[in-house]
C-alpha atoms as a PDB file:
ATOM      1  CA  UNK A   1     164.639 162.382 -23.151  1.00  0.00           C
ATOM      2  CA  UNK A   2     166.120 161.225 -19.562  1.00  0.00           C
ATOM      3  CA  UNK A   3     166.510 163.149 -17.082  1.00  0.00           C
ATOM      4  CA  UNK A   4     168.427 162.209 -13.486  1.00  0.00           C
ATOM      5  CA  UNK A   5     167.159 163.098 -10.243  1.00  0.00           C
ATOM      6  CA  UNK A   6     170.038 165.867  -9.889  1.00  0.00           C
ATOM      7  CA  UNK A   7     169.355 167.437 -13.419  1.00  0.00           C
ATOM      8  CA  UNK A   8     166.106 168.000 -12.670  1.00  0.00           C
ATOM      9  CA  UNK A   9     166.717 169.407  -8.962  1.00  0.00           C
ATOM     10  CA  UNK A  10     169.816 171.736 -10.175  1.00  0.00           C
ATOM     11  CA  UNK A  11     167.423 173.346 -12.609  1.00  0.00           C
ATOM     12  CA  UNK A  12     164.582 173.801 -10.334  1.00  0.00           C
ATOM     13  CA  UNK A  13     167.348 175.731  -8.067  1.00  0.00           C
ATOM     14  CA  UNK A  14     168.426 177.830 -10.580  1.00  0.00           C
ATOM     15  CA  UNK A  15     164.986 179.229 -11.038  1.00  0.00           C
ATOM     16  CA  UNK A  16     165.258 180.032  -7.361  1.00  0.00           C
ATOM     17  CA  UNK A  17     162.136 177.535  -6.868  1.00  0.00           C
ATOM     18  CA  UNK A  18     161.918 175.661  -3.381  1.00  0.00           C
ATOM     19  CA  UNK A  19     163.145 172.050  -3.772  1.00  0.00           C
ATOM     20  CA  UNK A  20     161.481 169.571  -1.392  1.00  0.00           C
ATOM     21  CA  UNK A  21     163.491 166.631   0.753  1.00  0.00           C
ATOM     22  CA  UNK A  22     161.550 166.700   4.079  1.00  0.00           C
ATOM     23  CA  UNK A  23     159.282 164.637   4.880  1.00  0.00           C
ATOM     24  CA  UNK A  24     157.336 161.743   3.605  1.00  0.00           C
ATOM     25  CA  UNK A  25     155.684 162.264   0.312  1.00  0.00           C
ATOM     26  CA  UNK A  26     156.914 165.693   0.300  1.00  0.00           C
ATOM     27  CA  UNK A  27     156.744 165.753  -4.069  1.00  0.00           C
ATOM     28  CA  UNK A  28     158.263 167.798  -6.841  1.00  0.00           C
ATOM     29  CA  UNK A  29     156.394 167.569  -9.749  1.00  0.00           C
ATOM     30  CA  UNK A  30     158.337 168.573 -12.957  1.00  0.00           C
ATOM     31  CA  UNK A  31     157.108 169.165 -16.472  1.00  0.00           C
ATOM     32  CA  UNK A  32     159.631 169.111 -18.779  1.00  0.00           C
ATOM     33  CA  UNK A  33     158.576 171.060 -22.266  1.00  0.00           C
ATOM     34  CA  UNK A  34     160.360 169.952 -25.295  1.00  0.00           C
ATOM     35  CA  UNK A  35     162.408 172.952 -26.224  1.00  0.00           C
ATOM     36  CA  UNK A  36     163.494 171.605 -29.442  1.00  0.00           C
ATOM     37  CA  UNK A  37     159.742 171.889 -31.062  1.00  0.00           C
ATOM     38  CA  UNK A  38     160.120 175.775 -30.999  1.00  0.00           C
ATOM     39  CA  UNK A  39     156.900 176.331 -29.888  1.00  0.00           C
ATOM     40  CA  UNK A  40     155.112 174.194 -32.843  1.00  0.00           C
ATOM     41  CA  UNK A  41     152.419 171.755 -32.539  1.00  0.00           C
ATOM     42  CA  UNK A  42     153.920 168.044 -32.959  1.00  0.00           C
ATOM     43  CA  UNK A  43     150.646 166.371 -31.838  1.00  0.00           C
ATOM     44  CA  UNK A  44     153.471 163.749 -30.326  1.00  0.00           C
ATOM     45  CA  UNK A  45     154.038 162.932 -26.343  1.00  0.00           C
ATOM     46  CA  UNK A  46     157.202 164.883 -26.568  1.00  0.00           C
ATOM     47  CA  UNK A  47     157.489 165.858 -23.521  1.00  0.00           C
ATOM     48  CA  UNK A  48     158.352 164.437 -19.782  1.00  0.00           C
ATOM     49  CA  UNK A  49     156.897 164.391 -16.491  1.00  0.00           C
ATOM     50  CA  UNK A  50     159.572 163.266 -13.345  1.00  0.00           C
ATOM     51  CA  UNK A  51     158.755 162.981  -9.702  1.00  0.00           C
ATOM     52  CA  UNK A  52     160.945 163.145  -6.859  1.00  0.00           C
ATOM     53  CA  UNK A  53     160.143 162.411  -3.249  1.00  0.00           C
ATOM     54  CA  UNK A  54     161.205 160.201   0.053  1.00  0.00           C
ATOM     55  CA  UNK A  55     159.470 157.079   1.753  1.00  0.00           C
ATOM     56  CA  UNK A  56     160.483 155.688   4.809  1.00  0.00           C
ATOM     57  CA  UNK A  57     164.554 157.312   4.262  1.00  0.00           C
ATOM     58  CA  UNK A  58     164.238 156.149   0.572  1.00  0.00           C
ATOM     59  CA  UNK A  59     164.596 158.839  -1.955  1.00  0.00           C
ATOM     60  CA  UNK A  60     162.989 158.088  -5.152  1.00  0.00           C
ATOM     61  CA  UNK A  61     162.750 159.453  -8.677  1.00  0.00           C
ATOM     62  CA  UNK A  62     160.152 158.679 -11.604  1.00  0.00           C
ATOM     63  CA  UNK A  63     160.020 159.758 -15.331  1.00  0.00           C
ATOM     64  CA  UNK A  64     156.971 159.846 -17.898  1.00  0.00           C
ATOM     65  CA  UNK A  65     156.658 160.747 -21.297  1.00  0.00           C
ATOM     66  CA  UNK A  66     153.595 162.768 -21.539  1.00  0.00           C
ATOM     67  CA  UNK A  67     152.641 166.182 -23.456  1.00  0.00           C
ATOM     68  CA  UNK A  68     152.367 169.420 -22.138  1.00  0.00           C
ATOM     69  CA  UNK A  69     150.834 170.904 -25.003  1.00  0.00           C
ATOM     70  CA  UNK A  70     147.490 170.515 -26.842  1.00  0.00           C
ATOM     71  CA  UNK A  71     147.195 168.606 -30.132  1.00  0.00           C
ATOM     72  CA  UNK A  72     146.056 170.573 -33.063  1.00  0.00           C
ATOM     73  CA  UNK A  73     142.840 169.015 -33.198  1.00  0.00           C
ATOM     74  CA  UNK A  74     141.819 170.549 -29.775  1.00  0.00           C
ATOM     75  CA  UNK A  75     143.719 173.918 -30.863  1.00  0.00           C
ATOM     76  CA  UNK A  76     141.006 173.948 -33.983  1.00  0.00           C
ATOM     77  CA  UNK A  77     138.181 172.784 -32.242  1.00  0.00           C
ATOM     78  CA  UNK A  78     137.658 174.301 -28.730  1.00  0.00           C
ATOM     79  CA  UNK A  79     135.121 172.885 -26.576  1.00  0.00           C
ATOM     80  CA  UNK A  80     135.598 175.568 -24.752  1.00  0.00           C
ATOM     81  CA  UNK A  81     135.310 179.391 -26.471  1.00  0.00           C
ATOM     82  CA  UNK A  82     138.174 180.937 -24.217  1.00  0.00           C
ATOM     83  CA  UNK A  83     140.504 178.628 -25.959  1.00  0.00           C
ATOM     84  CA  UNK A  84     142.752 175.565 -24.905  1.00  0.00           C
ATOM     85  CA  UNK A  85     144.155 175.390 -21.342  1.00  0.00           C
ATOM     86  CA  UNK A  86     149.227 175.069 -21.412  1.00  0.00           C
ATOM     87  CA  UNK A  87     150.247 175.209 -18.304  1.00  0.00           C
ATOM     88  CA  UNK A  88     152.282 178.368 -17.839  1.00  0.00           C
ATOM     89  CA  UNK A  89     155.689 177.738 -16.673  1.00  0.00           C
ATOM     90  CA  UNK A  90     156.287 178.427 -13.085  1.00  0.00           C
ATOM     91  CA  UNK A  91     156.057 176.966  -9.454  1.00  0.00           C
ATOM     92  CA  UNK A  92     153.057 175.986  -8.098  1.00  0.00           C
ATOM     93  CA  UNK A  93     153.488 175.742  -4.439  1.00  0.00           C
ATOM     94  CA  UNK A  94     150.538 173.743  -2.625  1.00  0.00           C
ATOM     95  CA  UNK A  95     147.953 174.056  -5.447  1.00  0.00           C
ATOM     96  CA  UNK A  96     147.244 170.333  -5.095  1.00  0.00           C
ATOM     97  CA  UNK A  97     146.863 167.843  -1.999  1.00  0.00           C
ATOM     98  CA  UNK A  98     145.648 164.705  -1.350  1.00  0.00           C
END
């Protein structure tokens, strides 16, 4: 699915999450789950990935389709015991830098 640059910011706002437009390279991240799946494993890229952030005045605005979820395979054979590793929906504020 596509997403614009202003869907994706007006939802981040309504979840109360900060929004970012200062500064150089100042990035929101957004995973986009697939709500339409109901919570079942499609073992497809079904979901999308957008990034929004400024260079030199210029806003810009990417959009992947990735997965957010693991396939089956990994979900019935763990190489790890504790299980699989979904990112839990949320805001991550400065867990990552270059």
């Amino acid at each position: 699915m596509n997403y614009t640059k202003e869907q994706i910011k007006n939802a981040v706002k309504s979840k109360d999450y900060k929004w970012f437009e200062n500064g150089e390279y100042n990035l929101n991240i957004v995973g986009i789950r697939n709500s339409t799946t109901n919570d079942i494993i499609t073992n497809k890229f079904d979901d999308s990935l957008t990034l929004s952030y400024s260079v030199e005045g210029k806003s810009l605005f990417h959009q992947w389709v990735i997965t957010t979820d693991p396939g089956k395979y990994w979900e019935e054979n763990l190489l790890n015991p504790h299980g699989v590793a979904i990112v839990v929906p949320g805001q991550y504020r400065g867990s990552h830098e270059v």
